[in-house]
C-alpha atoms as a PDB file:
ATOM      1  CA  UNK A   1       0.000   0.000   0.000  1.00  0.00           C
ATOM      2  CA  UNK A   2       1.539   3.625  -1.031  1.00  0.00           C
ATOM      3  CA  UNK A   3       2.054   6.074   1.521  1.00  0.00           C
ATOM      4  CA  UNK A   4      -0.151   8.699   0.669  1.00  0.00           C
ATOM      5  CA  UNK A   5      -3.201   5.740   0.921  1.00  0.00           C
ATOM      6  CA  UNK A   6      -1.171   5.333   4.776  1.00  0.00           C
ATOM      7  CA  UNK A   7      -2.538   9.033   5.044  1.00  0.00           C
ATOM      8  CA  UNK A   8      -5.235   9.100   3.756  1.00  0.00           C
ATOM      9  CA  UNK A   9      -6.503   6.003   5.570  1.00  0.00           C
ATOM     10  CA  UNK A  10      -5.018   7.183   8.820  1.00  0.00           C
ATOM     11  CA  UNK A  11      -6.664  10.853   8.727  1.00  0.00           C
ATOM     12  CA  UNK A  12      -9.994   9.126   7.795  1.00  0.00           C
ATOM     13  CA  UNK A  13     -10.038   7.802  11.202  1.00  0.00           C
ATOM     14  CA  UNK A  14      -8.670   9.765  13.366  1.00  0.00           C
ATOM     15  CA  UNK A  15     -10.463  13.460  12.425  1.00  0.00           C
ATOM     16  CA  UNK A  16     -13.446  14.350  13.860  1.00  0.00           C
ATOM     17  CA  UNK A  17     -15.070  17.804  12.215  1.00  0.00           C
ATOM     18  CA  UNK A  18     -17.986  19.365  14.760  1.00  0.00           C
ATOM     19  CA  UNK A  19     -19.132  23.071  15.134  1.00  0.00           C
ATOM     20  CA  UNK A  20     -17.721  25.075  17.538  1.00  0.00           C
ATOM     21  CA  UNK A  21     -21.090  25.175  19.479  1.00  0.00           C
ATOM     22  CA  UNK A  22     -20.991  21.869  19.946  1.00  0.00           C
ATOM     23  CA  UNK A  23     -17.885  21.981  21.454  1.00  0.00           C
ATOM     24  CA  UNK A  24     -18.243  24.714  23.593  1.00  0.00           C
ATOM     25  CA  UNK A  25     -22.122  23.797  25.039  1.00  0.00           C
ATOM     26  CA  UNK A  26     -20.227  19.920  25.393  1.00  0.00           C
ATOM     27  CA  UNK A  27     -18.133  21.960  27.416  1.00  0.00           C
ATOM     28  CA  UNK A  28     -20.539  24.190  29.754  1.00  0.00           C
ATOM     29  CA  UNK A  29     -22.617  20.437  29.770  1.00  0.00           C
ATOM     30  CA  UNK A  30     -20.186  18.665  31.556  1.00  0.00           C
ATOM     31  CA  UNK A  31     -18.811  21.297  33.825  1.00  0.00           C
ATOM     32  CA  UNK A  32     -21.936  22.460  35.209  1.00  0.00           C
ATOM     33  CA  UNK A  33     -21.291  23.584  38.963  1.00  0.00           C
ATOM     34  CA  UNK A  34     -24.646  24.178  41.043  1.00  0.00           C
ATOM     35  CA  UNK A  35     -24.867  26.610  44.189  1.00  0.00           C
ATOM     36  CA  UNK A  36     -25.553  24.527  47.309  1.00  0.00           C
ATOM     37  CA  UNK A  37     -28.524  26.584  48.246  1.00  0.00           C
ATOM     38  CA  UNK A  38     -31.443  24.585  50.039  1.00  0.00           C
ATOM     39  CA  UNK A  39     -34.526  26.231  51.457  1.00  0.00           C
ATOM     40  CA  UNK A  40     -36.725  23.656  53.144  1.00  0.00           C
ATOM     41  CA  UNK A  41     -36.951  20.353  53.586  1.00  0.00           C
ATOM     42  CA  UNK A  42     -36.117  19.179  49.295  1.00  0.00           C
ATOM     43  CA  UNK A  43     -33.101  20.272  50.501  1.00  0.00           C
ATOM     44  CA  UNK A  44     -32.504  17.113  52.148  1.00  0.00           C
ATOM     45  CA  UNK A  45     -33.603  15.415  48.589  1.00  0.00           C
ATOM     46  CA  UNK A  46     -30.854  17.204  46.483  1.00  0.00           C
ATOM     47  CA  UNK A  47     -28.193  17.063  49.023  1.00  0.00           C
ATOM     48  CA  UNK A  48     -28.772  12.943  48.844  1.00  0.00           C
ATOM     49  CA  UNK A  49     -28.512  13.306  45.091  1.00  0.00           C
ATOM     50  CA  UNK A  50     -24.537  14.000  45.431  1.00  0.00           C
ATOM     51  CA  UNK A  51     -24.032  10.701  47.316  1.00  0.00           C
ATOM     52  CA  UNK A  52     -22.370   7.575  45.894  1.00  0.00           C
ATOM     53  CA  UNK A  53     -25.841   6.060  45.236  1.00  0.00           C
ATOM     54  CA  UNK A  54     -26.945   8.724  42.312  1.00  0.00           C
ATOM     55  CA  UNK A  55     -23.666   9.475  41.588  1.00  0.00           C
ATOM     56  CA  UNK A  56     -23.276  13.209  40.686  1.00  0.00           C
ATOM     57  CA  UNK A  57     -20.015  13.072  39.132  1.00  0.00           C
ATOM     58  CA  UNK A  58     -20.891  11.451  36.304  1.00  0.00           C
ATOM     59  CA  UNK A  59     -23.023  14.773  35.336  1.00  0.00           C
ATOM     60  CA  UNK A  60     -19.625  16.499  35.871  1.00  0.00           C
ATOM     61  CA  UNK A  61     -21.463  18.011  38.673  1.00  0.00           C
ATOM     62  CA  UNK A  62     -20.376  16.649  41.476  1.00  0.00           C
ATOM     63  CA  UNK A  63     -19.205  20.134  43.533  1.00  0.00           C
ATOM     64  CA  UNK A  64     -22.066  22.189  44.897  1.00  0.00           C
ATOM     65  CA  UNK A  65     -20.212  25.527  45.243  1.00  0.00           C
ATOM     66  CA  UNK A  66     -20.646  27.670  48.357  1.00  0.00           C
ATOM     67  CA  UNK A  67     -20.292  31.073  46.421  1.00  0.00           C
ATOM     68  CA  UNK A  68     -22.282  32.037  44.109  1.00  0.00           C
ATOM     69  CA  UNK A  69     -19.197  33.877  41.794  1.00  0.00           C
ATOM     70  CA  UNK A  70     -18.127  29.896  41.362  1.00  0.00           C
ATOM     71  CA  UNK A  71     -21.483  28.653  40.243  1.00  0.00           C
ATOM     72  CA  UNK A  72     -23.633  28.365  37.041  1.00  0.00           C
ATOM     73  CA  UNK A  73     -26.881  26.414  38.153  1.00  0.00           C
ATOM     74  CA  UNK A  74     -29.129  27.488  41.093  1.00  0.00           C
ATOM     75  CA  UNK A  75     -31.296  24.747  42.357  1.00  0.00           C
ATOM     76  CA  UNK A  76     -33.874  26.416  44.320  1.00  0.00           C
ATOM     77  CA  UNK A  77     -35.327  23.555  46.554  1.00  0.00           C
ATOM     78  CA  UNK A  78     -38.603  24.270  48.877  1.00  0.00           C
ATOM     79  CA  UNK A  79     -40.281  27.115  50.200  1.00  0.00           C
ATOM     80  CA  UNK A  80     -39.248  30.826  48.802  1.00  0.00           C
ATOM     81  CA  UNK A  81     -40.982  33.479  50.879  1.00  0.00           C
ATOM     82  CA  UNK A  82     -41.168  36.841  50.638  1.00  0.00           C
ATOM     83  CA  UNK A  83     -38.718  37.192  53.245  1.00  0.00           C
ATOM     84  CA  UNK A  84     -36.111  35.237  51.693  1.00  0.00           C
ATOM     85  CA  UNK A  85     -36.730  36.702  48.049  1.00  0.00           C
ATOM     86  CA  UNK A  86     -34.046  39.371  48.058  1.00  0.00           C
ATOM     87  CA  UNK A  87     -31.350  36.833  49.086  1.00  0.00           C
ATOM     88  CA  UNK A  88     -32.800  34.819  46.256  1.00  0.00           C
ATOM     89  CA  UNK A  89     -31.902  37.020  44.128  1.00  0.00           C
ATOM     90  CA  UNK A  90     -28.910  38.490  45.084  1.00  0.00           C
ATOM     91  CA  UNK A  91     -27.536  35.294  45.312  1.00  0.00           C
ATOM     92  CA  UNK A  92     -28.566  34.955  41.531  1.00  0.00           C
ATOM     93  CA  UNK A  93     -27.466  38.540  40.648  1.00  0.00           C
ATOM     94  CA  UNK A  94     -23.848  37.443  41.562  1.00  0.00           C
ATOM     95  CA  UNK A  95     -23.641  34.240  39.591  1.00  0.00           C
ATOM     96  CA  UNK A  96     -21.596  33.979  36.218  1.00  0.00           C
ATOM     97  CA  UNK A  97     -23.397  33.963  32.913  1.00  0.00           C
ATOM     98  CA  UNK A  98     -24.281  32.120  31.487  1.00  0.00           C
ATOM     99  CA  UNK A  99     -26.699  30.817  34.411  1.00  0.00           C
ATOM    100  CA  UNK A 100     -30.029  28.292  34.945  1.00  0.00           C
ATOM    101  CA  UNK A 101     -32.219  27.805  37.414  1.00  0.00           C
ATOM    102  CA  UNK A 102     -33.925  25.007  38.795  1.00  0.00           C
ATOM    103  CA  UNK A 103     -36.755  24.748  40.533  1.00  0.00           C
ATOM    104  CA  UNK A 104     -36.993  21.897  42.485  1.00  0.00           C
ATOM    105  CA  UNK A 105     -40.297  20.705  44.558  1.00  0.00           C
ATOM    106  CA  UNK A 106     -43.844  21.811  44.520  1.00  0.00           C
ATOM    107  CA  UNK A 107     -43.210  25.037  46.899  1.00  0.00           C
ATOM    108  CA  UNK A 108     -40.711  26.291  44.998  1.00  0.00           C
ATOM    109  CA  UNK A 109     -42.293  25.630  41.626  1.00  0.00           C
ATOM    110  CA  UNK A 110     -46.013  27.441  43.161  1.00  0.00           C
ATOM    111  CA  UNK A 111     -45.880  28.004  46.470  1.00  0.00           C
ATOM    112  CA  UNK A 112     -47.180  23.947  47.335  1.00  0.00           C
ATOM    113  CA  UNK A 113     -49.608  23.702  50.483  1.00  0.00           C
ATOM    114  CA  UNK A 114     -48.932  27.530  51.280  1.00  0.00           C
ATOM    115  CA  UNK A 115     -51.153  29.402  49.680  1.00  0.00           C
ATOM    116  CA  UNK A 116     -50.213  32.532  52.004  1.00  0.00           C
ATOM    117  CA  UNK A 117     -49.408  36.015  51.685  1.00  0.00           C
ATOM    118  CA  UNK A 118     -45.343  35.066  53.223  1.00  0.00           C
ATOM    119  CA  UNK A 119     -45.042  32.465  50.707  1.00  0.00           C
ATOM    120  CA  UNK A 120     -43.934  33.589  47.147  1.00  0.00           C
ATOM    121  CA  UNK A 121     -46.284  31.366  44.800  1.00  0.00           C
ATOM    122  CA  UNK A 122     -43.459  30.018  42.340  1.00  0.00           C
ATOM    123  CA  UNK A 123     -39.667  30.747  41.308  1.00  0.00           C
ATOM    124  CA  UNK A 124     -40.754  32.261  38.050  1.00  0.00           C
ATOM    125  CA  UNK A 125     -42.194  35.222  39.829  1.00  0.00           C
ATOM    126  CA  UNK A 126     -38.671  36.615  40.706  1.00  0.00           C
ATOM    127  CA  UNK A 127     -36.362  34.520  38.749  1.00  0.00           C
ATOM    128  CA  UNK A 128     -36.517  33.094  34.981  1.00  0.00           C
ATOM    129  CA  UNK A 129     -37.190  28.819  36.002  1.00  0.00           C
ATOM    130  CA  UNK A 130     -35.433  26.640  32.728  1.00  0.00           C
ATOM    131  CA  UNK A 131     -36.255  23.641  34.278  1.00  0.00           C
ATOM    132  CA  UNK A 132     -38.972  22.428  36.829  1.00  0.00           C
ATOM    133  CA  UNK A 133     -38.735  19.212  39.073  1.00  0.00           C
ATOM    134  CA  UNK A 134     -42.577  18.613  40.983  1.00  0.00           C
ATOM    135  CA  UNK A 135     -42.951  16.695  43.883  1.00  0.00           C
ATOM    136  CA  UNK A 136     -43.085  16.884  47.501  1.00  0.00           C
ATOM    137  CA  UNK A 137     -41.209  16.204  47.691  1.00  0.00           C
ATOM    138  CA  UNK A 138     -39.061  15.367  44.799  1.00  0.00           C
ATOM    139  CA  UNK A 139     -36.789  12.054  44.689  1.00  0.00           C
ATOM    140  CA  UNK A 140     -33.408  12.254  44.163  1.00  0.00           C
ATOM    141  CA  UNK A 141     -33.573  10.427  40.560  1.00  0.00           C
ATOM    142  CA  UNK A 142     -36.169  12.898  39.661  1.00  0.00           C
ATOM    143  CA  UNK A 143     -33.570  15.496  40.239  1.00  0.00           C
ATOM    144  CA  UNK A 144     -31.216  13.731  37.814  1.00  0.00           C
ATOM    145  CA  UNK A 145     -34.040  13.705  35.111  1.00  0.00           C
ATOM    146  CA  UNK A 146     -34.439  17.220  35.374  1.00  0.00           C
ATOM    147  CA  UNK A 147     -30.241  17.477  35.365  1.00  0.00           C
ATOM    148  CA  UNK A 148     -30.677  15.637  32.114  1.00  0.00           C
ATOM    149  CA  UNK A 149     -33.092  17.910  30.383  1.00  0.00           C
ATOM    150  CA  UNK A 150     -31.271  21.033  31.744  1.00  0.00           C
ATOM    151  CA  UNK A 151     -27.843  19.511  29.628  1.00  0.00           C
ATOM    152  CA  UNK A 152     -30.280  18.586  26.731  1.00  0.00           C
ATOM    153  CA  UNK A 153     -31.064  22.280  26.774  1.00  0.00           C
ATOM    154  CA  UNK A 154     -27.751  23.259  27.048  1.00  0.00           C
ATOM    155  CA  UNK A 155     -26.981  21.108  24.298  1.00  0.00           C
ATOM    156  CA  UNK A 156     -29.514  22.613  21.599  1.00  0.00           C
ATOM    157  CA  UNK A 157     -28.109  26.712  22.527  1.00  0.00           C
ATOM    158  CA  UNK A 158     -26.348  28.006  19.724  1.00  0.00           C
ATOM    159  CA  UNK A 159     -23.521  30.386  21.276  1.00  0.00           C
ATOM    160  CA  UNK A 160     -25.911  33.682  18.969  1.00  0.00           C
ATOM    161  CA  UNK A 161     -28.447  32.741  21.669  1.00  0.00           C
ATOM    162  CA  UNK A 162     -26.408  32.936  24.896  1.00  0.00           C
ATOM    163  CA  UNK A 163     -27.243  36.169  26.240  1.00  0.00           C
ATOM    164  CA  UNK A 164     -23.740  37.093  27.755  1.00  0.00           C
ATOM    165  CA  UNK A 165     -22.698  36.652  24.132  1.00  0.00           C
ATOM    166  CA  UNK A 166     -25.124  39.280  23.455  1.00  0.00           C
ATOM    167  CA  UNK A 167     -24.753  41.017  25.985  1.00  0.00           C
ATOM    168  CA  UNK A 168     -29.150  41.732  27.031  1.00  0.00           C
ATOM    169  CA  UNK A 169     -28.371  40.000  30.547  1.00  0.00           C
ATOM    170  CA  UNK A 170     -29.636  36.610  31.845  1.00  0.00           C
ATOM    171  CA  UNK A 171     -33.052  37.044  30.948  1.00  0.00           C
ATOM    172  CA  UNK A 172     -32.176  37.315  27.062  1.00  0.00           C
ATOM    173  CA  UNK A 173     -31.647  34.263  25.397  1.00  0.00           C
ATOM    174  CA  UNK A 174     -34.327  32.888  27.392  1.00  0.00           C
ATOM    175  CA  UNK A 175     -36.936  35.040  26.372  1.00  0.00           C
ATOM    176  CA  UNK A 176     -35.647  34.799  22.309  1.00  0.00           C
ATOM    177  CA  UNK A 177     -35.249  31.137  22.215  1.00  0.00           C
ATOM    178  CA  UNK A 178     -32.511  28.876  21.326  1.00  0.00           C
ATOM    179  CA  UNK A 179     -33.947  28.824  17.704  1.00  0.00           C
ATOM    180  CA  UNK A 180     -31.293  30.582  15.842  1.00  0.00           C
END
């Protein structure tokens, strides 16, 4: 067999072409740090979900960060109240783009069994929600499903759609779509 066949043969099978947003949302996928930031009692729930039994690390997720500056998923599990809102979302304020949100259990998704004037009646008054987990409340492996549809989202984002790469704020690319 000639050389150049060698070559050709050789860089047949060993190049892989992609586009660079699938590269870079590959990236952002399996890096994706979450702030350790439990309100009520699903707290307990996603705090299990790092254990050896569900396995976080596999998601490349296995740090929960204790800053927000170090974090690009909030996982807002249980009650919010109107009390706790600001911190909410100051905490949120200080997070990297680009960032998600998850809101995990029935209080924190619409307020659950508090249908009060101290409870806020779901995330997505203050905060723009990308993924929602129900339950009350929710089990740990439903908190890896809704891990898996976040990266699926992540996945389908062309980098014209990220909104730091546009530069409209968190609320941007969200509200435009990841149709582009």
């Amino acid at each position: 067999m000639p050389e150049e066949d060698l070559v050709e043969e050789q860089l047949k099978r060993n190049i892989f072409l992609t586009t660079v947003d699938k590269v870079y949302n590959w990236g952002r996928r399996s890096s994706m740090w979450p702030v350790s930031f439990g309100l009520a009692c699903c707290a307990f729930e996603m705090i299990s979900t790092g254990m050896a039994r569900y396995d976080l690390s596999r998601f490349g997720m296995e740090i929960m960060r204790p800053s927000p500056r170090q974090a690009d998923l909030m996982i807002l599990a249980g009650t919010i109240t109107h009390k706790m809102a600001p911190q909410v979302l100051r905490i949120y304020n200080q997070m990297a783009e680009p960032k998600y949100v998850l809101a995990m259990g029935n209080c924190a998704i619409s307020g659950g069994p508090f249908p009060s004037y101290a409870v806020l009646q779901g995330a997505n008054e203050i905060l723009p929600v990308d993924v929602y987990v129900p339950g009350c409340p929710p089990r740990p492996e439903a908190l890896l499903h809704g891990f898996m549809k976040l990266h699926d989202m992540v996945m389908k984002q062309s980098i014209k759609t990220v909104s730091w790469y546009k530069g409209q704020g968190s609320r941007g690319a969200r509200e435009q779509g990841s149709k582009e």
